[in-house]
PDB file of N, CA and C in Angstrom:
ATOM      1  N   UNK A   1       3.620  -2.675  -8.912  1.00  0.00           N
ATOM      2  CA  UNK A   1       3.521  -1.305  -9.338  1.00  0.00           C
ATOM      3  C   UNK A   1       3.331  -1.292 -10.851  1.00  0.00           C
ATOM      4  N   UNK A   2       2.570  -0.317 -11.103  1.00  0.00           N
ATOM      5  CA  UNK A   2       2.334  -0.220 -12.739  1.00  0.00           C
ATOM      6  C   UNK A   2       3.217   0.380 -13.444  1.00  0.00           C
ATOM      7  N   UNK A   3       3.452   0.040 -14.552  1.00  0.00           N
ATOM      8  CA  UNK A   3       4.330   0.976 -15.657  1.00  0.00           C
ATOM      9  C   UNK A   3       4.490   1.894 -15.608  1.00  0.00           C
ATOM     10  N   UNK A   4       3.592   2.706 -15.325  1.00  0.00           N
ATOM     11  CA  UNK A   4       3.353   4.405 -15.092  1.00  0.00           C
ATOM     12  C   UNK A   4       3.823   4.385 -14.031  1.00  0.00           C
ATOM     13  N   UNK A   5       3.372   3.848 -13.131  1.00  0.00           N
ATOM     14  CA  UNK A   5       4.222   4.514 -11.633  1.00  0.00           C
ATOM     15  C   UNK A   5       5.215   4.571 -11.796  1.00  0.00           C
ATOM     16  N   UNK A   6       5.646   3.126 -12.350  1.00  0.00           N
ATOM     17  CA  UNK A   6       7.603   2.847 -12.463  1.00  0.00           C
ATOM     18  C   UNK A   6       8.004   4.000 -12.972  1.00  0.00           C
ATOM     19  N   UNK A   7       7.992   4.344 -14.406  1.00  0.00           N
ATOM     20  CA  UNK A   7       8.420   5.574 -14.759  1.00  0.00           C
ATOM     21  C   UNK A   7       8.221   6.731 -14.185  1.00  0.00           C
ATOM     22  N   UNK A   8       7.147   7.145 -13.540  1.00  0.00           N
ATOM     23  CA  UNK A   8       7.103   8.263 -12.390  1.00  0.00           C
ATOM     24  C   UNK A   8       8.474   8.216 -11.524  1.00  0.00           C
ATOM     25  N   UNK A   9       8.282   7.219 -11.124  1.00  0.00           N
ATOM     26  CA  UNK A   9       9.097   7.017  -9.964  1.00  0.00           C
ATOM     27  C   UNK A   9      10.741   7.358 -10.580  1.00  0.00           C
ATOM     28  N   UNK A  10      11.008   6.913 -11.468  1.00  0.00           N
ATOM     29  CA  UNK A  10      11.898   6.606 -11.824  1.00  0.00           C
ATOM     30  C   UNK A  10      12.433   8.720 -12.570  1.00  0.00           C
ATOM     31  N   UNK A  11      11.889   8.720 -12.693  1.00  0.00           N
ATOM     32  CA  UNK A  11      11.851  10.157 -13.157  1.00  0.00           C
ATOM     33  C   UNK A  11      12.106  11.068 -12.397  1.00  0.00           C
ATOM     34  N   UNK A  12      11.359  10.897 -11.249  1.00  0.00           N
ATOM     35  CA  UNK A  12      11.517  11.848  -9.471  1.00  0.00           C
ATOM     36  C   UNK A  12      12.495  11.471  -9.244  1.00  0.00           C
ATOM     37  N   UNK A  13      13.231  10.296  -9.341  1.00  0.00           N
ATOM     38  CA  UNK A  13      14.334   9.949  -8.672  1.00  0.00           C
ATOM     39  C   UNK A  13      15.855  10.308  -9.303  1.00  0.00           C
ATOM     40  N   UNK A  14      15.680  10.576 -10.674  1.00  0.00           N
ATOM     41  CA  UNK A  14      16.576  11.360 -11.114  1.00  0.00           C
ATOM     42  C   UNK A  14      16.837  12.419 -11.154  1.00  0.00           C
ATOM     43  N   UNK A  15      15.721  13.468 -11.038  1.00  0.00           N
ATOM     44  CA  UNK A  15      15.587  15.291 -10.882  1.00  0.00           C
ATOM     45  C   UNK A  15      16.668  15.926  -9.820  1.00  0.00           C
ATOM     46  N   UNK A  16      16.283  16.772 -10.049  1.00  0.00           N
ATOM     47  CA  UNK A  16      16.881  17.786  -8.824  1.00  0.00           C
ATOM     48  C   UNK A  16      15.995  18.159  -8.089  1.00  0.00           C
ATOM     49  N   UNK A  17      15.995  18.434  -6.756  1.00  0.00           N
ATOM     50  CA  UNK A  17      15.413  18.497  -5.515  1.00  0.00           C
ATOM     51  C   UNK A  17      14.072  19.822  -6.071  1.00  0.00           C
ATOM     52  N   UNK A  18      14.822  20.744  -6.852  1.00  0.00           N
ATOM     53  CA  UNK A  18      13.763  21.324  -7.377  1.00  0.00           C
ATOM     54  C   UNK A  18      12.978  20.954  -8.487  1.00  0.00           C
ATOM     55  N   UNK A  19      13.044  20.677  -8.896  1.00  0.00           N
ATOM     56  CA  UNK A  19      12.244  19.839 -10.124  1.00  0.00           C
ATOM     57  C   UNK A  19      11.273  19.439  -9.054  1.00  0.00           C
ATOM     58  N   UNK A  20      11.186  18.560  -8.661  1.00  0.00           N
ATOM     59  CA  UNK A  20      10.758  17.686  -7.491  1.00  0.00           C
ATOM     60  C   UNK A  20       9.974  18.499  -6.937  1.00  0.00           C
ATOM     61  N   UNK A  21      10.628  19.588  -6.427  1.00  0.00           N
ATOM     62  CA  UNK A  21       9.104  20.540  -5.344  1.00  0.00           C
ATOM     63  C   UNK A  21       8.610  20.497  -6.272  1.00  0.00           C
ATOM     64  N   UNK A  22       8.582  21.277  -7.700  1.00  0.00           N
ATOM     65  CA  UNK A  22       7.862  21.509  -8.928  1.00  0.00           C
ATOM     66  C   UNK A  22       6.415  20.664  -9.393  1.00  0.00           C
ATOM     67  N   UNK A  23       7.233  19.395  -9.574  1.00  0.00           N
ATOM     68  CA  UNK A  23       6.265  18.397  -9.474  1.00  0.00           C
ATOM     69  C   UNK A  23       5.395  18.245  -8.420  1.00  0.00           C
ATOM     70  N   UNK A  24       5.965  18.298  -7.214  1.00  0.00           N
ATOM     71  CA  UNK A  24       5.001  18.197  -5.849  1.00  0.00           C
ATOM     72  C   UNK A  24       3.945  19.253  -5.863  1.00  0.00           C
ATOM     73  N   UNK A  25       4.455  20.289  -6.478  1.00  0.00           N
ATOM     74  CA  UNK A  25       3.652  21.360  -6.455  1.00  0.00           C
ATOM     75  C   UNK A  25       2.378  21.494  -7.326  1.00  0.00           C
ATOM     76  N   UNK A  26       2.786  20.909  -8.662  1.00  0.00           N
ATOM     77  CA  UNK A  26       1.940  20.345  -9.607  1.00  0.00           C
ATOM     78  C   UNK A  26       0.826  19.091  -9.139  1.00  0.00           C
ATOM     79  N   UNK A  27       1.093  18.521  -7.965  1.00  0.00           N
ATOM     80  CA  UNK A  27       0.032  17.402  -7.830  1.00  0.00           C
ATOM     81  C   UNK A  27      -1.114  18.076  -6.853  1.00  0.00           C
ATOM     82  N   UNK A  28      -0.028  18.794  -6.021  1.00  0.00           N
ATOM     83  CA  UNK A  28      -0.860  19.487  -4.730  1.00  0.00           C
ATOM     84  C   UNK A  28      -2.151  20.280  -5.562  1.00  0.00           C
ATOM     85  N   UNK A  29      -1.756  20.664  -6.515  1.00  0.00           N
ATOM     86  CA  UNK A  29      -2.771  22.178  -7.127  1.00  0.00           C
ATOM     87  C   UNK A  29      -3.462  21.609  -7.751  1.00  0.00           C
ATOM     88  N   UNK A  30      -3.466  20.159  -8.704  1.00  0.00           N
ATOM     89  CA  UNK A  30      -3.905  20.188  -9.731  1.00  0.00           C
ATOM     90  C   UNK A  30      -4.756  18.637  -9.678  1.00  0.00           C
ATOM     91  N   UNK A  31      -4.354  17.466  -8.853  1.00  0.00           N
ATOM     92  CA  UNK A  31      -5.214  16.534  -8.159  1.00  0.00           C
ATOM     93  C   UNK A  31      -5.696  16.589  -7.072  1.00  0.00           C
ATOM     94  N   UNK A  32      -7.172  15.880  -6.703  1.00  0.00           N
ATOM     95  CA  UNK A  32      -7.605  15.737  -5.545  1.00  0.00           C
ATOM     96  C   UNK A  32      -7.023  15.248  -4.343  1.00  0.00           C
ATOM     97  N   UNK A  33      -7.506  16.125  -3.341  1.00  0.00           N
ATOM     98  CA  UNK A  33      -6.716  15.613  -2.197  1.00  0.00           C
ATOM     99  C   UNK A  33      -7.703  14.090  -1.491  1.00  0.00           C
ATOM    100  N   UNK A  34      -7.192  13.011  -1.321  1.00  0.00           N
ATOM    101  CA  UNK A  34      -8.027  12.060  -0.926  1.00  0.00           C
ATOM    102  C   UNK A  34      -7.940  11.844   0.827  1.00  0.00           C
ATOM    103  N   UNK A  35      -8.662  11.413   1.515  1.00  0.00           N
ATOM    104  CA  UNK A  35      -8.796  10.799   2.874  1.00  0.00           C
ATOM    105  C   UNK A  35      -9.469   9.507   3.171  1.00  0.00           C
ATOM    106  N   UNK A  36      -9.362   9.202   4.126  1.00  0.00           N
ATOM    107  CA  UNK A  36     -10.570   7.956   4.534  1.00  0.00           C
ATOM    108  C   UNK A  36     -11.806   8.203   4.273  1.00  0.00           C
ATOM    109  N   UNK A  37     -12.272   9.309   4.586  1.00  0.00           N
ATOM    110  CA  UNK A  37     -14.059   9.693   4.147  1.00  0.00           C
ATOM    111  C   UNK A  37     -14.070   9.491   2.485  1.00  0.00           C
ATOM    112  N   UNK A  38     -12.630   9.234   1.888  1.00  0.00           N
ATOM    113  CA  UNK A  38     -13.474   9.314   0.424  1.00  0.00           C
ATOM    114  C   UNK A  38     -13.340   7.519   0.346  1.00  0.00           C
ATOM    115  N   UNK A  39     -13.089   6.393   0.678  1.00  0.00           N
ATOM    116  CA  UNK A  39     -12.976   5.357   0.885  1.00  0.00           C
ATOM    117  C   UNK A  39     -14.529   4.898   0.729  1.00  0.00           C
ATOM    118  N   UNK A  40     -15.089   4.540  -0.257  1.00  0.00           N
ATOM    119  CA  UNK A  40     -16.767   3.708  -0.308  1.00  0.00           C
ATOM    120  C   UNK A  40     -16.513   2.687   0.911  1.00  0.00           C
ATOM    121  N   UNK A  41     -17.700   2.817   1.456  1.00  0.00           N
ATOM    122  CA  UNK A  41     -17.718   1.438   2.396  1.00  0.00           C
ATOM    123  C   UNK A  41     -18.689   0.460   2.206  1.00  0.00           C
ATOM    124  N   UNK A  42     -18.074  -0.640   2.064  1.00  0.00           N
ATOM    125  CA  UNK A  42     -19.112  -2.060   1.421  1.00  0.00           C
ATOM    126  C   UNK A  42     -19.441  -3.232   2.397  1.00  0.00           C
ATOM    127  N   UNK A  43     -20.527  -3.738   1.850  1.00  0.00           N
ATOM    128  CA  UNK A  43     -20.651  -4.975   3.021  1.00  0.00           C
ATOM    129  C   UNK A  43     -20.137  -6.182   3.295  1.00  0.00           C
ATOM    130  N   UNK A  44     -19.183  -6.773   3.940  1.00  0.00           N
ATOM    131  CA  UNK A  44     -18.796  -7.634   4.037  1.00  0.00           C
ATOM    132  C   UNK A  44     -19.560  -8.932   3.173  1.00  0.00           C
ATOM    133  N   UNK A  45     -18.822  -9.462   2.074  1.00  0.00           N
ATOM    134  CA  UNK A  45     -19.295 -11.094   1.396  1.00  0.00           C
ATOM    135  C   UNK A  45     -19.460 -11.748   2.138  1.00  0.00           C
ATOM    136  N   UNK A  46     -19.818 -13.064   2.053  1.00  0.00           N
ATOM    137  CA  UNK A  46     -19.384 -14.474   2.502  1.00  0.00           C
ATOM    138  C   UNK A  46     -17.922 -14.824   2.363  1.00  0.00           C
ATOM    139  N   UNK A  47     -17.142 -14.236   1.787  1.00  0.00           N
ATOM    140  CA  UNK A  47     -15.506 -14.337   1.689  1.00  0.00           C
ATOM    141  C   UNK A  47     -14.914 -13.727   2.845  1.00  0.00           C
ATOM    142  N   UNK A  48     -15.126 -12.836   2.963  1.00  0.00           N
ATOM    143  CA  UNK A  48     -14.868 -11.322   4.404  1.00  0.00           C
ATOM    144  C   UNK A  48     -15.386 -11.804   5.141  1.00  0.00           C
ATOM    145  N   UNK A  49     -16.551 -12.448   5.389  1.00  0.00           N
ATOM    146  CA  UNK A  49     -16.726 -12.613   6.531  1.00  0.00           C
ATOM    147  C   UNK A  49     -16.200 -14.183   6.765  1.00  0.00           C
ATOM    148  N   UNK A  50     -16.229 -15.026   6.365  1.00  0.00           N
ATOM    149  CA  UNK A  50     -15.011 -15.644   6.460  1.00  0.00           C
ATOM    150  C   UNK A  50     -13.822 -15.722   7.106  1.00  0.00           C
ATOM    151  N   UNK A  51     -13.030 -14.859   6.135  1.00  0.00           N
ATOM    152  CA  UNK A  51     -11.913 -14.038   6.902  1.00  0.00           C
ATOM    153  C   UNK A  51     -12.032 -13.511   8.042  1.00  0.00           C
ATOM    154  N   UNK A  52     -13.081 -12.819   8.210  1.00  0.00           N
ATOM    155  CA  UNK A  52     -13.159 -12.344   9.637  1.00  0.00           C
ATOM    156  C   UNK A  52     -13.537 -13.163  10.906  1.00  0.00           C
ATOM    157  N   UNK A  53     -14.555 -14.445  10.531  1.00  0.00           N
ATOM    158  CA  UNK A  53     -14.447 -15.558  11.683  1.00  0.00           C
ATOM    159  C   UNK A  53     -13.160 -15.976  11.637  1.00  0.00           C
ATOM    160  N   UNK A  54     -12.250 -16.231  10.788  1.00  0.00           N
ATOM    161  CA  UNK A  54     -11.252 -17.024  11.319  1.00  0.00           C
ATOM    162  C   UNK A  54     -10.349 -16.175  12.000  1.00  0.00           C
ATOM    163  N   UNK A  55     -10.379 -15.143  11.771  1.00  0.00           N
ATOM    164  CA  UNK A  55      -9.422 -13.733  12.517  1.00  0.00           C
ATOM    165  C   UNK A  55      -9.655 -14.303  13.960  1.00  0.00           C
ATOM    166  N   UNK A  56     -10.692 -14.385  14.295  1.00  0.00           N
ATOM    167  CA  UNK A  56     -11.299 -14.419  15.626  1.00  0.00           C
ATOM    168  C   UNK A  56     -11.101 -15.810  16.118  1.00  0.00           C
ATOM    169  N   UNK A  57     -11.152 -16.883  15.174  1.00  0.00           N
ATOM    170  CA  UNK A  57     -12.030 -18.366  16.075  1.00  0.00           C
ATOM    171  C   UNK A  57     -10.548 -18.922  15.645  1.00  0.00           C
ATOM    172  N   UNK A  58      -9.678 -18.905  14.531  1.00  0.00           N
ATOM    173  CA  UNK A  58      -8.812 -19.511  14.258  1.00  0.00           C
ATOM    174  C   UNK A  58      -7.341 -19.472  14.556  1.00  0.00           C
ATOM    175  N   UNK A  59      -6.683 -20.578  15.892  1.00  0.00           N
ATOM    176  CA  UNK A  59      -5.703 -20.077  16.566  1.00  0.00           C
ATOM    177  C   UNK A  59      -4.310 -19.867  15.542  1.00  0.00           C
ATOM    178  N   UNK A  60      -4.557 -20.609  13.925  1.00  0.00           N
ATOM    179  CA  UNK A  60      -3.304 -19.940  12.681  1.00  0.00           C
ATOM    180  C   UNK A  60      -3.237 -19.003  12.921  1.00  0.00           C
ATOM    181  N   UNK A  61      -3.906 -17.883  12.381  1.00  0.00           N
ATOM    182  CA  UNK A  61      -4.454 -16.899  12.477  1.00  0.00           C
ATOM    183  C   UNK A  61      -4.030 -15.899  13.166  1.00  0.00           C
ATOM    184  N   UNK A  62      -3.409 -15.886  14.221  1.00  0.00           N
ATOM    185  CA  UNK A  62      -2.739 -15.236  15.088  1.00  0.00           C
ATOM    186  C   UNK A  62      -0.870 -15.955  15.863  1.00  0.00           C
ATOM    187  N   UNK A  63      -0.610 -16.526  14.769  1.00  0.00           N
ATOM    188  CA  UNK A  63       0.691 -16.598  15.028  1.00  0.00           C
ATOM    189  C   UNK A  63       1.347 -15.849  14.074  1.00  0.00           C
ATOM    190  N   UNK A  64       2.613 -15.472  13.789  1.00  0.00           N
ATOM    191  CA  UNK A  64       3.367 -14.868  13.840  1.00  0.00           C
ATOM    192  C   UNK A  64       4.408 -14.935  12.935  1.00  0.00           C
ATOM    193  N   UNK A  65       5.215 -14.498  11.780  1.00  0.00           N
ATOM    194  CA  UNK A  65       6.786 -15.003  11.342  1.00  0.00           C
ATOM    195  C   UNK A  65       7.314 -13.802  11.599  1.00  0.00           C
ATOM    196  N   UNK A  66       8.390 -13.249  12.050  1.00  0.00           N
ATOM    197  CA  UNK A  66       9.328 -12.192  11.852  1.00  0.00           C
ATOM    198  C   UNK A  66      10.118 -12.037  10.792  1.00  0.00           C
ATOM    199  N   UNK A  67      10.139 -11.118  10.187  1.00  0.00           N
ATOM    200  CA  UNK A  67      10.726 -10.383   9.014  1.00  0.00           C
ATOM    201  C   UNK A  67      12.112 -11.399   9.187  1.00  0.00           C
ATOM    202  N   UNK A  68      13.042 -11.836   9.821  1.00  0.00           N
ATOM    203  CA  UNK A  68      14.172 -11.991  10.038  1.00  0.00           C
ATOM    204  C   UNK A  68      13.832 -13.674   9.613  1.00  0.00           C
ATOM    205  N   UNK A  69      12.909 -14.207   9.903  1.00  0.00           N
ATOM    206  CA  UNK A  69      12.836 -15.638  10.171  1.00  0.00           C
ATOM    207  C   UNK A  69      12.279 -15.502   8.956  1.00  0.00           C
ATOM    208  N   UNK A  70      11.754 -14.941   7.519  1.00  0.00           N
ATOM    209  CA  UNK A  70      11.029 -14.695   6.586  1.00  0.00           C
ATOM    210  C   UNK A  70      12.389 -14.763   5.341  1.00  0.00           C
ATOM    211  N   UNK A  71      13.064 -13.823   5.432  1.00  0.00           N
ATOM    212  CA  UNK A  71      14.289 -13.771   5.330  1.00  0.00           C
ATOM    213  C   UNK A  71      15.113 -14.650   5.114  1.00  0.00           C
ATOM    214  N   UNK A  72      15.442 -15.613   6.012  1.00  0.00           N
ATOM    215  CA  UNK A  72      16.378 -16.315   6.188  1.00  0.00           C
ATOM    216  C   UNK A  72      15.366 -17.666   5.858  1.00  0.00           C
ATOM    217  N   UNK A  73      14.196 -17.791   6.554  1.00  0.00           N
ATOM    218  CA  UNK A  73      13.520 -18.995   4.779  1.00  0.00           C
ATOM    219  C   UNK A  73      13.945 -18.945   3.167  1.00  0.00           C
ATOM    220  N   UNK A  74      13.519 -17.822   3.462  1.00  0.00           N
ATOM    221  CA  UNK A  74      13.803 -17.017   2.238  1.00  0.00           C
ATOM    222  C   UNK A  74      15.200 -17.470   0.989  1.00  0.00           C
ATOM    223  N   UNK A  75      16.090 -17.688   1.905  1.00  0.00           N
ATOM    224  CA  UNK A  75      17.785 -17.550   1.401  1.00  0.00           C
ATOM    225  C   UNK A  75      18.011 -16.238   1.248  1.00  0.00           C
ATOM    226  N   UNK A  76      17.380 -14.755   1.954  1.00  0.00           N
ATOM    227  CA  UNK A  76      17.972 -13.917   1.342  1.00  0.00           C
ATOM    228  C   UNK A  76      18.616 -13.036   2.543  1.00  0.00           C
TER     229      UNK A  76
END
């Protein structure tokens, strides 16, 4: 996360619940609303596609760690 966010964040998280709509209210009115249609769509590299044969052909690829077993590698 960037600097700016941090402090965003960090700012919302101290307010009061109204402050907060305030702000919410301020983004709703005053930035664009984004969706998937605003997402450019590009053509897959030789990197991506890559990635994407091995998605498919490569049996790594489809195994698995659980958050719990990630974790506990982890030490945490």
């Amino acid at each position: 996360m960037s600097a700016i966010k941090e402090r965003i964040f960090g700012a919302v998280t101290v307010m009061s619940d109204a402050d907060a709509e305030k702000v919410w209210k301020f983004v709703l009115d005053n930035l664009p609303s984004r969706s998937w249609e605003d997402i450019e769509e590009v053509t897959p590299d030789e990197w991506d596609l890559k990635m994407l044969d091995d998605i498919e052909h490569n049996p790594e690829c489809h195994e698995f760690v659980s958050q719990e077993d990630v974790l506990k590698e982890l030490g945490l």
